[in-house]
Protein backbone atom coordinates (compact mmCIF):
# COMPACT_ATOMS: atom_id res chain seq x y z
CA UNK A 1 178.88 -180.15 194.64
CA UNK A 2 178.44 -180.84 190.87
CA UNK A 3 175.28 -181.44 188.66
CA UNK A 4 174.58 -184.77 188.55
CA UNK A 5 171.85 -186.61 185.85
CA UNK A 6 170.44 -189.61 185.72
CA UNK A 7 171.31 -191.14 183.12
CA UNK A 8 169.01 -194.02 180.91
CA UNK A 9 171.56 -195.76 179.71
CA UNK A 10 173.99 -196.43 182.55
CA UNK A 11 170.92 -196.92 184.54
CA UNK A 12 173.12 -194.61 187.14
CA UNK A 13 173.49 -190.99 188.70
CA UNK A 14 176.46 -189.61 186.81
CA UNK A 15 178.35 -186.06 187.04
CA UNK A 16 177.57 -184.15 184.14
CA UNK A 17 180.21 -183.28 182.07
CA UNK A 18 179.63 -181.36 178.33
CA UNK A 19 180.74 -181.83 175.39
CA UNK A 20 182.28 -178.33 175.30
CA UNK A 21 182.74 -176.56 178.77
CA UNK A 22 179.96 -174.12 179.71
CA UNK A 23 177.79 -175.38 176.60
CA UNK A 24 175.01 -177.25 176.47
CA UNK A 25 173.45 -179.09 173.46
CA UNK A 26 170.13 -180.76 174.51
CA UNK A 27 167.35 -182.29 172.50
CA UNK A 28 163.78 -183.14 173.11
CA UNK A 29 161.91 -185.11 171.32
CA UNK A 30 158.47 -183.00 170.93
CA UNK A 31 154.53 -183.86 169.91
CA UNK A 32 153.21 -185.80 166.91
CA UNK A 33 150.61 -182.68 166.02
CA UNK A 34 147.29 -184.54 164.86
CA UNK A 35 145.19 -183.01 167.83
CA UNK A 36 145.12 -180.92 170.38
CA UNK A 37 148.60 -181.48 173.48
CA UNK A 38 147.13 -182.65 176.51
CA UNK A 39 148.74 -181.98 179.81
CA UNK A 40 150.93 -185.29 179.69
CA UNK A 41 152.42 -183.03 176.62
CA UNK A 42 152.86 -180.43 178.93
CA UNK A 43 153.98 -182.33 182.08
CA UNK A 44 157.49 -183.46 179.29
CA UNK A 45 158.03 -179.43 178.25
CA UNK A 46 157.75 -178.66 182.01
CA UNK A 47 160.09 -181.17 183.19
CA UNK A 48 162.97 -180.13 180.16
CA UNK A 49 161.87 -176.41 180.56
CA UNK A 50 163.29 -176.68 184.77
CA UNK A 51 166.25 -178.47 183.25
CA UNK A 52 167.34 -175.61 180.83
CA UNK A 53 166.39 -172.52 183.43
CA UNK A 54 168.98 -174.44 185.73
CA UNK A 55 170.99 -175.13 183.52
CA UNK A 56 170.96 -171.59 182.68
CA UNK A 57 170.93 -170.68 186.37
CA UNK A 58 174.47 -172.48 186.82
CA UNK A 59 176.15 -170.61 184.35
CA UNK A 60 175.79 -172.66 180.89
CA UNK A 61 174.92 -171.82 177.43
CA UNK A 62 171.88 -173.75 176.63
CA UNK A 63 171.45 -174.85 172.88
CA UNK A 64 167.60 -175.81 173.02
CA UNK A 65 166.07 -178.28 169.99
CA UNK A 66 162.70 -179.56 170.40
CA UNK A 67 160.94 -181.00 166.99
CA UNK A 68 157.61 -181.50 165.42
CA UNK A 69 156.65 -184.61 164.02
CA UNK A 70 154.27 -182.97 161.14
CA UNK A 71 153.96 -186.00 159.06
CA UNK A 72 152.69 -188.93 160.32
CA UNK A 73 149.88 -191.74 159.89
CA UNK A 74 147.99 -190.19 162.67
CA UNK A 75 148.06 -186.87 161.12
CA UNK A 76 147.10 -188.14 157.45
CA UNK A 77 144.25 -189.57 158.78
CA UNK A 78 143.11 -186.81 160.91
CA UNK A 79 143.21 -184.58 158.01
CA UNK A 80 141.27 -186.89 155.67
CA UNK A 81 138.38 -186.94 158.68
CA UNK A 82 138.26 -183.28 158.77
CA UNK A 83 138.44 -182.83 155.30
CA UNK A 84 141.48 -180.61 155.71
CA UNK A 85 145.07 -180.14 154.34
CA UNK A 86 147.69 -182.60 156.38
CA UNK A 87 149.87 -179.60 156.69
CA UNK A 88 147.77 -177.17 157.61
CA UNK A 89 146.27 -178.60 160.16
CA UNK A 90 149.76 -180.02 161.84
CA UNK A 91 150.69 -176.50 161.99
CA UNK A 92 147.25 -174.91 163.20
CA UNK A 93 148.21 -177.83 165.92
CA UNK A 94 151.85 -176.24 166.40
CA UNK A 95 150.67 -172.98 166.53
CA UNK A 96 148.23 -173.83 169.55
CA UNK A 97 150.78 -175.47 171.56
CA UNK A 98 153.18 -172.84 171.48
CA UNK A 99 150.38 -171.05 172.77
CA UNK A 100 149.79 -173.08 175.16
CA UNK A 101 153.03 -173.72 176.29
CA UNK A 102 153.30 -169.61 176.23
CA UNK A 103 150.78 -169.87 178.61
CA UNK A 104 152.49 -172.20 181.18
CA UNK A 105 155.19 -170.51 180.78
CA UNK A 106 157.63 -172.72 179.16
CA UNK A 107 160.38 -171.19 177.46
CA UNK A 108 160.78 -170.97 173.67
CA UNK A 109 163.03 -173.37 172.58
CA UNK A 110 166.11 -172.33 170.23
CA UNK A 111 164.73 -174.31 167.32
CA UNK A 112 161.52 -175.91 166.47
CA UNK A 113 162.67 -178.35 163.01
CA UNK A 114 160.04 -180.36 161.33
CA UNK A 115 160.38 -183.11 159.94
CA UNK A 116 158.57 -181.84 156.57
CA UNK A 117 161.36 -178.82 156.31
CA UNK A 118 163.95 -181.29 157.11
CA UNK A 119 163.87 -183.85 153.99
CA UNK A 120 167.33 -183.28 152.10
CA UNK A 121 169.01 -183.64 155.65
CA UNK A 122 166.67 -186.84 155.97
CA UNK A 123 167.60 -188.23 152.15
CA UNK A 124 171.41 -188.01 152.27
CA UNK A 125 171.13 -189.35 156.34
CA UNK A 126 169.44 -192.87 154.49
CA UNK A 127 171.68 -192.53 151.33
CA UNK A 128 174.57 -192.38 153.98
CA UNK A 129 173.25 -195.24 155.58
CA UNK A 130 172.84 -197.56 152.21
CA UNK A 131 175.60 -197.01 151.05
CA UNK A 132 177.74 -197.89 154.10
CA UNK A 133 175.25 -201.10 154.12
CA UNK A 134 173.61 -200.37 157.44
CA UNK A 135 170.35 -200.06 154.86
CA UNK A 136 168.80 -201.61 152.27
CA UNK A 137 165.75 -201.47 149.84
CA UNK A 138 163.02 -203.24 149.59
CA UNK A 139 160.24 -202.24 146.65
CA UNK A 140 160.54 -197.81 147.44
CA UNK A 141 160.86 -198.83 151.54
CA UNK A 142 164.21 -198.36 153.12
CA UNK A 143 164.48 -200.46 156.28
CA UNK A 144 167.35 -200.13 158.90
CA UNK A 145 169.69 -203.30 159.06
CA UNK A 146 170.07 -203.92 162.91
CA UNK A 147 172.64 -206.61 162.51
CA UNK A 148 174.98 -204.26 161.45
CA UNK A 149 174.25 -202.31 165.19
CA UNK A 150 176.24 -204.88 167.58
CA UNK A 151 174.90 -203.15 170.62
CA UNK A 152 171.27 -202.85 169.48
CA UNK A 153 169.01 -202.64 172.63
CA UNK A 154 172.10 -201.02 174.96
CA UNK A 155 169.13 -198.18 176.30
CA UNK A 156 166.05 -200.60 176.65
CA UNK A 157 168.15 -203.18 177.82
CA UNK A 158 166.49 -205.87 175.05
CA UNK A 159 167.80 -207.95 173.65
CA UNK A 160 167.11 -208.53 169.95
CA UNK A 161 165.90 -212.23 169.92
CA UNK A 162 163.83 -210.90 172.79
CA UNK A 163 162.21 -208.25 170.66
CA UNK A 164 161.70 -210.45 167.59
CA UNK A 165 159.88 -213.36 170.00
CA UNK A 166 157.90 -210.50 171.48
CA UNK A 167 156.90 -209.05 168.39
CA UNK A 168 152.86 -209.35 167.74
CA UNK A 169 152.48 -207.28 164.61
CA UNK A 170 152.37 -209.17 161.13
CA UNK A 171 156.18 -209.60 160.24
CA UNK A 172 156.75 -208.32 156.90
CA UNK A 173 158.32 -210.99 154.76
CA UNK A 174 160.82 -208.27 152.97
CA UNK A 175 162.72 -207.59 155.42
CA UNK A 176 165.86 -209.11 156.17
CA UNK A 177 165.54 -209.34 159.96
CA UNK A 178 162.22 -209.23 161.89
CA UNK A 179 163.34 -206.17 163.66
CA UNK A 180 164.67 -203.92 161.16
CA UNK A 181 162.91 -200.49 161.13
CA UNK A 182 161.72 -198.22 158.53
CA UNK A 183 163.63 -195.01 157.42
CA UNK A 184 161.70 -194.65 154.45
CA UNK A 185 158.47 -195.80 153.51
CA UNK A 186 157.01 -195.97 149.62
CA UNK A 187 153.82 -193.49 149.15
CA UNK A 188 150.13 -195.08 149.24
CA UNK A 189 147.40 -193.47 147.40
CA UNK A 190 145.97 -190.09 148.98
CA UNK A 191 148.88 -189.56 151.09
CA UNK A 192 151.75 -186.47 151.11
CA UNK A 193 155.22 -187.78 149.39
CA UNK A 194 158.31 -186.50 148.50
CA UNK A 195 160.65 -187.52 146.26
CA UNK A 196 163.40 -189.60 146.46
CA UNK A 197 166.29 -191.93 145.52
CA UNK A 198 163.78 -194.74 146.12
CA UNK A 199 160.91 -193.25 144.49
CA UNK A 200 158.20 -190.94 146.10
CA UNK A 201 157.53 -191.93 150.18
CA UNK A 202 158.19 -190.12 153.29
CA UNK A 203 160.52 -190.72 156.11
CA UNK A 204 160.06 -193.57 158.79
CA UNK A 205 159.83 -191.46 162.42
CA UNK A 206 162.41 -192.87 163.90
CA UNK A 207 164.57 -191.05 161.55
CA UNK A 208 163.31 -188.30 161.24
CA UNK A 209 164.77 -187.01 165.15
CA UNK A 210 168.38 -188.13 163.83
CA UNK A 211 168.35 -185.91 161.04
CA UNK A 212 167.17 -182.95 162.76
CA UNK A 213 169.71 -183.63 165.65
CA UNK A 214 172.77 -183.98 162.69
CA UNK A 215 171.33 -180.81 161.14
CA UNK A 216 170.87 -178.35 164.22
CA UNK A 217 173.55 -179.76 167.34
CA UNK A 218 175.88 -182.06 165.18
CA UNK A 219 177.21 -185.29 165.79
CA UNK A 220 176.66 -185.31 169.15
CA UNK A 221 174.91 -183.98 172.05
CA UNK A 222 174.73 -183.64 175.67
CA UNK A 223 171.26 -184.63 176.61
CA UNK A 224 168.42 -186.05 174.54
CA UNK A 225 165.36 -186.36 176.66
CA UNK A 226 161.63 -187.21 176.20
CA UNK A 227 159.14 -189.23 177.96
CA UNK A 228 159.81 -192.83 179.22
CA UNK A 229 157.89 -194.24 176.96
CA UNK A 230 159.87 -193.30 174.05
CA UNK A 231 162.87 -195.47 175.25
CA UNK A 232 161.61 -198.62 173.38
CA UNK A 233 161.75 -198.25 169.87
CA UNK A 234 162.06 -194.96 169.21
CA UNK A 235 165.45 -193.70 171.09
CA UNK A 236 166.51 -196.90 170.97
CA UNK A 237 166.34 -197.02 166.70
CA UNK A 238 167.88 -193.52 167.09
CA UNK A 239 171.16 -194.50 168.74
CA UNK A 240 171.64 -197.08 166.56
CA UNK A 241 171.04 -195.33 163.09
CA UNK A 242 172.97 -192.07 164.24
CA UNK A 243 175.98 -194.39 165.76
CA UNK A 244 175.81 -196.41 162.86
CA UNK A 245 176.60 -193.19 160.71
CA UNK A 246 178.99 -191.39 162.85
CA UNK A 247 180.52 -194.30 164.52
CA UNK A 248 180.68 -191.74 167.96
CA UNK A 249 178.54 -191.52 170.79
CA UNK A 250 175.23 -189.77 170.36
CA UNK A 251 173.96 -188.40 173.65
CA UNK A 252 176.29 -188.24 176.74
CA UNK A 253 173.28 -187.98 178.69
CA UNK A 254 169.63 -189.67 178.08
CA UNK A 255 167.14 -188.36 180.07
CA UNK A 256 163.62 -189.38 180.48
CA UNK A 257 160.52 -188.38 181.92
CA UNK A 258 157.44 -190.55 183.65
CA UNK A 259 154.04 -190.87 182.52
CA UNK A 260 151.20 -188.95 183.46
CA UNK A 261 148.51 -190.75 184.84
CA UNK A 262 144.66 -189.82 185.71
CA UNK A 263 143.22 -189.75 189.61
CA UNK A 264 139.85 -190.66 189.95
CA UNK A 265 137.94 -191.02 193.09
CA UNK A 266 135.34 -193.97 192.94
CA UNK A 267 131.66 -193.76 195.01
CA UNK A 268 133.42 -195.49 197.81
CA UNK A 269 135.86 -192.63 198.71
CA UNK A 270 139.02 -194.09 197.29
CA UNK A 271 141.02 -193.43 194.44
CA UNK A 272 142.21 -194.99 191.33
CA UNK A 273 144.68 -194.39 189.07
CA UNK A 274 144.51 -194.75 185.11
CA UNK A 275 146.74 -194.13 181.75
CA UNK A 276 145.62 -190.96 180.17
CA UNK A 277 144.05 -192.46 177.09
CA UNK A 278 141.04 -191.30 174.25
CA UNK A 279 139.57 -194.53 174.57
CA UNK A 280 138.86 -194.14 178.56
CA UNK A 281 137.93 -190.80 178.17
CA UNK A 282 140.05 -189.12 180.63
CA UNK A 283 142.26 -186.79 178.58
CA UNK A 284 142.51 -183.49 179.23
CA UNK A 285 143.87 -181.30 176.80
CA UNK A 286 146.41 -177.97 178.02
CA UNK A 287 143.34 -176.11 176.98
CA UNK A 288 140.72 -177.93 178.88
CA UNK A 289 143.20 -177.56 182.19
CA UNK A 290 144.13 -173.50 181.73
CA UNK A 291 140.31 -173.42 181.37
CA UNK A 292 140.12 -174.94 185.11
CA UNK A 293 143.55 -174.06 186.95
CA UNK A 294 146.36 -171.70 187.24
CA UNK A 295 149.04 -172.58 184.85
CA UNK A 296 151.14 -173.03 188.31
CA UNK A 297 149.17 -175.62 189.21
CA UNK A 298 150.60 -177.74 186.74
CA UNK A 299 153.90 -176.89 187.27
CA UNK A 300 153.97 -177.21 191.15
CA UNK A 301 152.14 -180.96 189.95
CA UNK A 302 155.06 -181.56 188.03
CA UNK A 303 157.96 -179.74 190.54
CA UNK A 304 156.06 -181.77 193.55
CA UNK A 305 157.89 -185.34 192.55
CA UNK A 306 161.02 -186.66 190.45
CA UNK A 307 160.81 -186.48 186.82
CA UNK A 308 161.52 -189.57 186.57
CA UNK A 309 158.48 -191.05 188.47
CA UNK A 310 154.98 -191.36 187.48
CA UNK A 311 153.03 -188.38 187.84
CA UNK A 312 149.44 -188.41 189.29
CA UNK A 313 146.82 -185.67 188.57
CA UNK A 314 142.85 -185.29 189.66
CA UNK A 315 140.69 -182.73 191.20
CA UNK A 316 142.11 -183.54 194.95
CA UNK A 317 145.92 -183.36 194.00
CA UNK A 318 144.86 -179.46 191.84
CA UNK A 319 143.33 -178.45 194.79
CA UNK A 320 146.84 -179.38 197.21
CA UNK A 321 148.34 -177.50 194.79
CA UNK A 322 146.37 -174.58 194.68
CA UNK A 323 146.70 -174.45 198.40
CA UNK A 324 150.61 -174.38 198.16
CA UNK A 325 150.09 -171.91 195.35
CA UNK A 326 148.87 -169.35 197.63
CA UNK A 327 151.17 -170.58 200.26
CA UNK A 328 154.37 -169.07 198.26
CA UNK A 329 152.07 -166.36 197.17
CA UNK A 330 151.95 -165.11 200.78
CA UNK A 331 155.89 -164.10 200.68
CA UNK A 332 155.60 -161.74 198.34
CA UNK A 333 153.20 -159.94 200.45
CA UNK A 334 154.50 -156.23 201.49
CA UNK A 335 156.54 -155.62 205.02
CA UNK A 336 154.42 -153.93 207.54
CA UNK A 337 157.35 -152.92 209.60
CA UNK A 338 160.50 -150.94 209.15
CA UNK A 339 162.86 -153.27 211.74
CA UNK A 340 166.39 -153.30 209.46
CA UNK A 341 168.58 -154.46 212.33
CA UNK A 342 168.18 -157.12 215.56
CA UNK A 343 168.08 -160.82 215.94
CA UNK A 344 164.61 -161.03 213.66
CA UNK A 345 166.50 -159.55 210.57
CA UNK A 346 169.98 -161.96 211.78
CA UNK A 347 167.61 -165.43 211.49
CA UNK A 348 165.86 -164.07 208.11
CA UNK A 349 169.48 -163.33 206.57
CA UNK A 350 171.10 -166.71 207.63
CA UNK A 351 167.40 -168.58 206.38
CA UNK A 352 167.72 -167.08 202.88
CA UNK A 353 171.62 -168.12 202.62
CA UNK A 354 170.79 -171.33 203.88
CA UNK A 355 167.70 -171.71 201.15
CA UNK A 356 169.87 -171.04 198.60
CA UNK A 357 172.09 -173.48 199.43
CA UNK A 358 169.49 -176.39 200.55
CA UNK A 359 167.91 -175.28 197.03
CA UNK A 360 170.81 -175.63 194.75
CA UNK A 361 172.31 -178.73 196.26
CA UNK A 362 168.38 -180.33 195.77
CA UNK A 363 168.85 -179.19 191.91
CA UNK A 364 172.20 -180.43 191.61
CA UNK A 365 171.20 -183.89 192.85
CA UNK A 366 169.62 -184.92 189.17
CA UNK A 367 166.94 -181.74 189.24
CA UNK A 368 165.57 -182.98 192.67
CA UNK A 369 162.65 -180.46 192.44
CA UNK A 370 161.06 -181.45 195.25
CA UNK A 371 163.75 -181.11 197.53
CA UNK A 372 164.21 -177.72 195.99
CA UNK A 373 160.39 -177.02 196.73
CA UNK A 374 160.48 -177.40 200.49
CA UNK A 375 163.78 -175.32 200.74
CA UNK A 376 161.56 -172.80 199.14
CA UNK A 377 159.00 -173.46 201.59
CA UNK A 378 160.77 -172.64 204.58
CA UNK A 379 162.03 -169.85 203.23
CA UNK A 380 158.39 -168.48 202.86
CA UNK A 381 158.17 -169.90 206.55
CA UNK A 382 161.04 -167.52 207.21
CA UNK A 383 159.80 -164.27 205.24
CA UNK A 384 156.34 -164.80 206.60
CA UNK A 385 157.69 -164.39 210.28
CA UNK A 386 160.05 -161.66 209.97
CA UNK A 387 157.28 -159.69 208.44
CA UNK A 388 154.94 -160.45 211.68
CA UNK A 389 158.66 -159.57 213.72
CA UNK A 390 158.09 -155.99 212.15
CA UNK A 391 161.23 -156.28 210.04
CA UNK A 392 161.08 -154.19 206.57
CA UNK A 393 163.73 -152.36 204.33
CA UNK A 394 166.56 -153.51 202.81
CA UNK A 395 166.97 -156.97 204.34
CA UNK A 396 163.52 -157.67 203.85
CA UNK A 397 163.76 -156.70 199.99
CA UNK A 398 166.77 -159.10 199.78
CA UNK A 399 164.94 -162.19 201.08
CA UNK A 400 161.91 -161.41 198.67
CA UNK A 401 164.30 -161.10 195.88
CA UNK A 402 165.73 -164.09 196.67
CA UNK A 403 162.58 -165.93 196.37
CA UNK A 404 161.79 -164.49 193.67
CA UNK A 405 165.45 -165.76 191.96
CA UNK A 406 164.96 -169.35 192.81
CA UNK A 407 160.90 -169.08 192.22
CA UNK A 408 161.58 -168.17 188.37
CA UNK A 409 164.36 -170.73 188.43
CA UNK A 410 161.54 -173.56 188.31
CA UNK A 411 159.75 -170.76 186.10
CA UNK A 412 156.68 -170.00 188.78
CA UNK A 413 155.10 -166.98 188.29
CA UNK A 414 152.92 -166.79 191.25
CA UNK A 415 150.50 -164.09 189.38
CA UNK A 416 147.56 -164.01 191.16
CA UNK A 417 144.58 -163.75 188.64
CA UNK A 418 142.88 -160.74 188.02
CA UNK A 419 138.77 -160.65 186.83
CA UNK A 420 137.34 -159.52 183.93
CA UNK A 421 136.00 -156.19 183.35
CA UNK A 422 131.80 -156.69 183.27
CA UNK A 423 131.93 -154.86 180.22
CA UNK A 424 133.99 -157.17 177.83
CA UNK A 425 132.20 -160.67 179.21
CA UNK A 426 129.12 -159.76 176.58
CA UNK A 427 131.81 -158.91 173.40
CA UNK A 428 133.42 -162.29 174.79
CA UNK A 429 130.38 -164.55 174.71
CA UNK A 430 129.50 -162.79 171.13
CA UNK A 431 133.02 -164.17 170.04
CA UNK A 432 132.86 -167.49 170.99
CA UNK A 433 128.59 -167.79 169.36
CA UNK A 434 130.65 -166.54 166.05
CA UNK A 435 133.39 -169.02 166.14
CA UNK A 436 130.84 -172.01 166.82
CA UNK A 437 128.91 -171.06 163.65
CA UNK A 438 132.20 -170.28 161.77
CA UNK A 439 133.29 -174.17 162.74
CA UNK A 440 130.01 -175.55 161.80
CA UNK A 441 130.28 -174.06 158.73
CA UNK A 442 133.81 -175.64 158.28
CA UNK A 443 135.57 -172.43 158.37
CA UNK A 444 138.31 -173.34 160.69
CA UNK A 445 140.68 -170.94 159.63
CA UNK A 446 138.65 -168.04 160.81
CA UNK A 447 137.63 -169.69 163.58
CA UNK A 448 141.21 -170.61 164.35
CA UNK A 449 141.80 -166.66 164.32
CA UNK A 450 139.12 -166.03 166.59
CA UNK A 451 140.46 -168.21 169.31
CA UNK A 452 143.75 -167.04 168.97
CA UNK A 453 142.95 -163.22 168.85
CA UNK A 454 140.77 -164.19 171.93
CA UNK A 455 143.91 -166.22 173.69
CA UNK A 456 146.38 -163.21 172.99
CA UNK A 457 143.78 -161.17 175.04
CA UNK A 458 144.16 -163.39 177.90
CA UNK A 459 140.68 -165.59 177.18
CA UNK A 460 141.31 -169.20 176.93
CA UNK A 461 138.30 -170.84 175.39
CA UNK A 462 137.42 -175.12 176.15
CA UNK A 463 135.07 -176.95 173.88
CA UNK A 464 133.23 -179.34 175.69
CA UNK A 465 130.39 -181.61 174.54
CA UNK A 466 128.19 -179.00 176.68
CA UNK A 467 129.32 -176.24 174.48
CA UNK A 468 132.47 -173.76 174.14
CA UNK A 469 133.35 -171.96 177.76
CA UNK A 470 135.94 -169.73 178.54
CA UNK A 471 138.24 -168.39 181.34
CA UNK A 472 140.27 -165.65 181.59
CA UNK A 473 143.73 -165.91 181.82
CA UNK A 474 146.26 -164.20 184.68
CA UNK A 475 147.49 -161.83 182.33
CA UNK A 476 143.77 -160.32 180.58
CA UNK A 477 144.27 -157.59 178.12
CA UNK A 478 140.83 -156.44 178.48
């Protein structure tokens, strides 16, 4: 059986087919970094991280790009409230997540571009696009000319008189067509520009992905993937400004991800479920989780359900998690037996060949990670009763290796979590009384380093309105 992949646009499972055989160029659109990733961040580099270790698992070449969006209204305006530097902090927010997505382990991708490093690829892009009149400009803004895309709305499945009627922001009067988007947008007072054909601005973020697509995969590419709620406008403006300028097909494959959303149980014993948002106070940051949980918790959250649905997360689900955590723990427990031959070692042969089978044709059915899951289950069903059948050895270390294969192909660790020695916890609290007074005092470089000296030792630190706690990590260097 071959890979299949759902694909967004076709709306249908289709067999996946590259570009070039036994390569595979895939793009993810990444985090706007104006605060700190919450898990809904994380849930998106889980979901593309399974993709590429399968990928990888089946035999391809993987060409990885996920971006940072390091300019940005949010960003400008976080800065100014800080009182810092717009670029420093985006990449104090970069440097964090990496961290953090080090931490959940989540592959590194190939390439992280940003869309600051990226702006002579993002000029000639627009120029491109003037001068072949899918662009014009209006007073230093460059705005998209979506008349000029016939197919306009072909991934949202919108269609453009639709959008216009629909549209409740201010229309501005410059532009041509309701609906035409910015690629470029003239500086305001107190905010980072660059300069430009058009005069000083910076790039509209629609854009901005385009460019760094052209720039690090080409034309086109296999997969682009990203959360669902990127489909409408931003993946949509993509296609049409990339097609627009190469006049091919951009992605073969689009690929997105559901939305996290918050459990809560209410006094009477049910539960509700809610958008993660700031202003109902339910977000919770990678941080504030690897303070709490396992970074396998998260993962078997995510692995638990299709990527493509919405994904629910609260105290209860954690906890059914944890429980299946130490569930596929118990395989990896020694033999106590030495039986290498018999009808014990005959059923846990023909179990692991038949979990490697039930596991791979789950994965090839559009990254059915679910279905992969139980196979995985059984087969620590399987290991778990040969070792009470006294069998041990060699066929015993193949089943446990196989486990361990198809484990790390959904990138598991199952590391159990080891405690602190009592002599570092008073050096630790010390630490984190010093980097409270060193962010009082505005010093949030130093403080930065403190946290992340503290983090490469395997303590993870969450400020809450209580104060700053901390956790040790599976993997302490103390």
């Amino acid at each position: 059986m071959s890979i299949r992949i759902y694909n967004t646009l076709t709306r249908t499972l289709e067999p996946f087919e590259t570009l070039e055989p036994g390569v595979v160029k895939m793009y993810v659109c990444g985090v706007t970094v104006y605060d700190r990733a919450h898990i809904g961040h994380a849930m998106s580099a889980i979901v593309f991280d399974v993709v590429r270790r399968y990928l990888e698992y089946r035999g391809y070449a993987v060409q990885h790009v996920v971006n940072f969006t390091d300019v940005d209204d949010k960003i400008i305006n976080r800065a100014h409230a800080l009182g810092r530097d717009p670029k420093e902090l985006a990449e104090s927010y970069i440097a964090e997540f990496l961290e953090d997505l080090e931490a959940l382990n989540v592959k590194r991708a190939h390439i992280y571009p940003r869309a600051t490093e990226t702006m002579p690829e993002i000029q000639r892009f627009i120029s491109r696009l003037i001068e072949t009149g899918h662009a014009y400009v209006v007073d230093g803004d460059v705005y998209f000319r979506v008349s000029t895309a016939p197919d306009y709305g072909k991934l949202s499945r919108r269609s453009l008189d639709d959008m216009i009627a629909g549209n409740r922001i201010g229309i501005d009067e410059r532009k041509e067509n309701p609906a035409d988007f910015a690629l470029w947008k003239a500086a305001k007072p107190g905010e980072p520009f660059w300069d430009s054909p058009w005069g000083p601005g910076r790039p509209g973020w629609h854009i901005e992905c385009s460019a760094m697509n052209l720039a690090h995969l080409g034309e086109q590419i296999d997969i682009h993937g990203g959360g669902t709620d990127l489909i409408f406008p931003h993946h949509e403006n993509e296609i049409a400004q990339t097609e627009s300028l190469t006049g091919k097909t951009f992605a073969r494959y689009w690929m997105h991800n559901g939305m996290l959303q918050i459990q809560t149980r209410l006094a009477d014993g049910t539960y509700k479920l809610e958008k993660m948002s700031k202003s109902l106070g339910n977000v919770v940051t990678i941080r504030e989780f690897l303070a709490r949980y396992h970074p396998d918790v998260l993962r078997l959250t995510v692995l638990s359900s299709s990527y493509r649905s919405p994904l629910a997360f609260g105290e209860e689900i954690a906890a059914d998690q944890e429980r299946k955590l130490a569930r596929l723990r118990s395989a990896l427990e020694p033999p106590i037996g030495t039986i290498e031959a018999g009808p014990a070692v005959e059923v846990l042969l023909a179990a692991v060949r038949t979990a490697r089978e039930r596991f791979i044709a789950a994965m090839d059915d559009d990254f059915n990670t679910a279905g992969a899951l139980a196979a995985l289950f059984d087969l620590v069903r399987s290991i778990n009763t040969a070792r009470d059948a006294g069998v041990g050895g060699a066929p015993f270390a193949e089943a446990q290796a196989t486990f361990r294969e198809l484990v790390d192909v959904l990138g598991l660790t199952l590391i159990a979590p080891r405690p602190v020695t009592q002599q570092a916890a008073p050096f630790i609290d010390l630490l984190v009384e010093v980097r409270s007074e060193l962010r009082k005092a505005k010093q949030f470089a130093l403080a930065d380093m403190v946290r992340d000296r503290l983090a490469q030792l395997g303590v993870m630190l969450e400020d809450t309105p209580q104060g700053t706690r901390w956790k040790v990590t599976d993997k302490p260097n103390l």
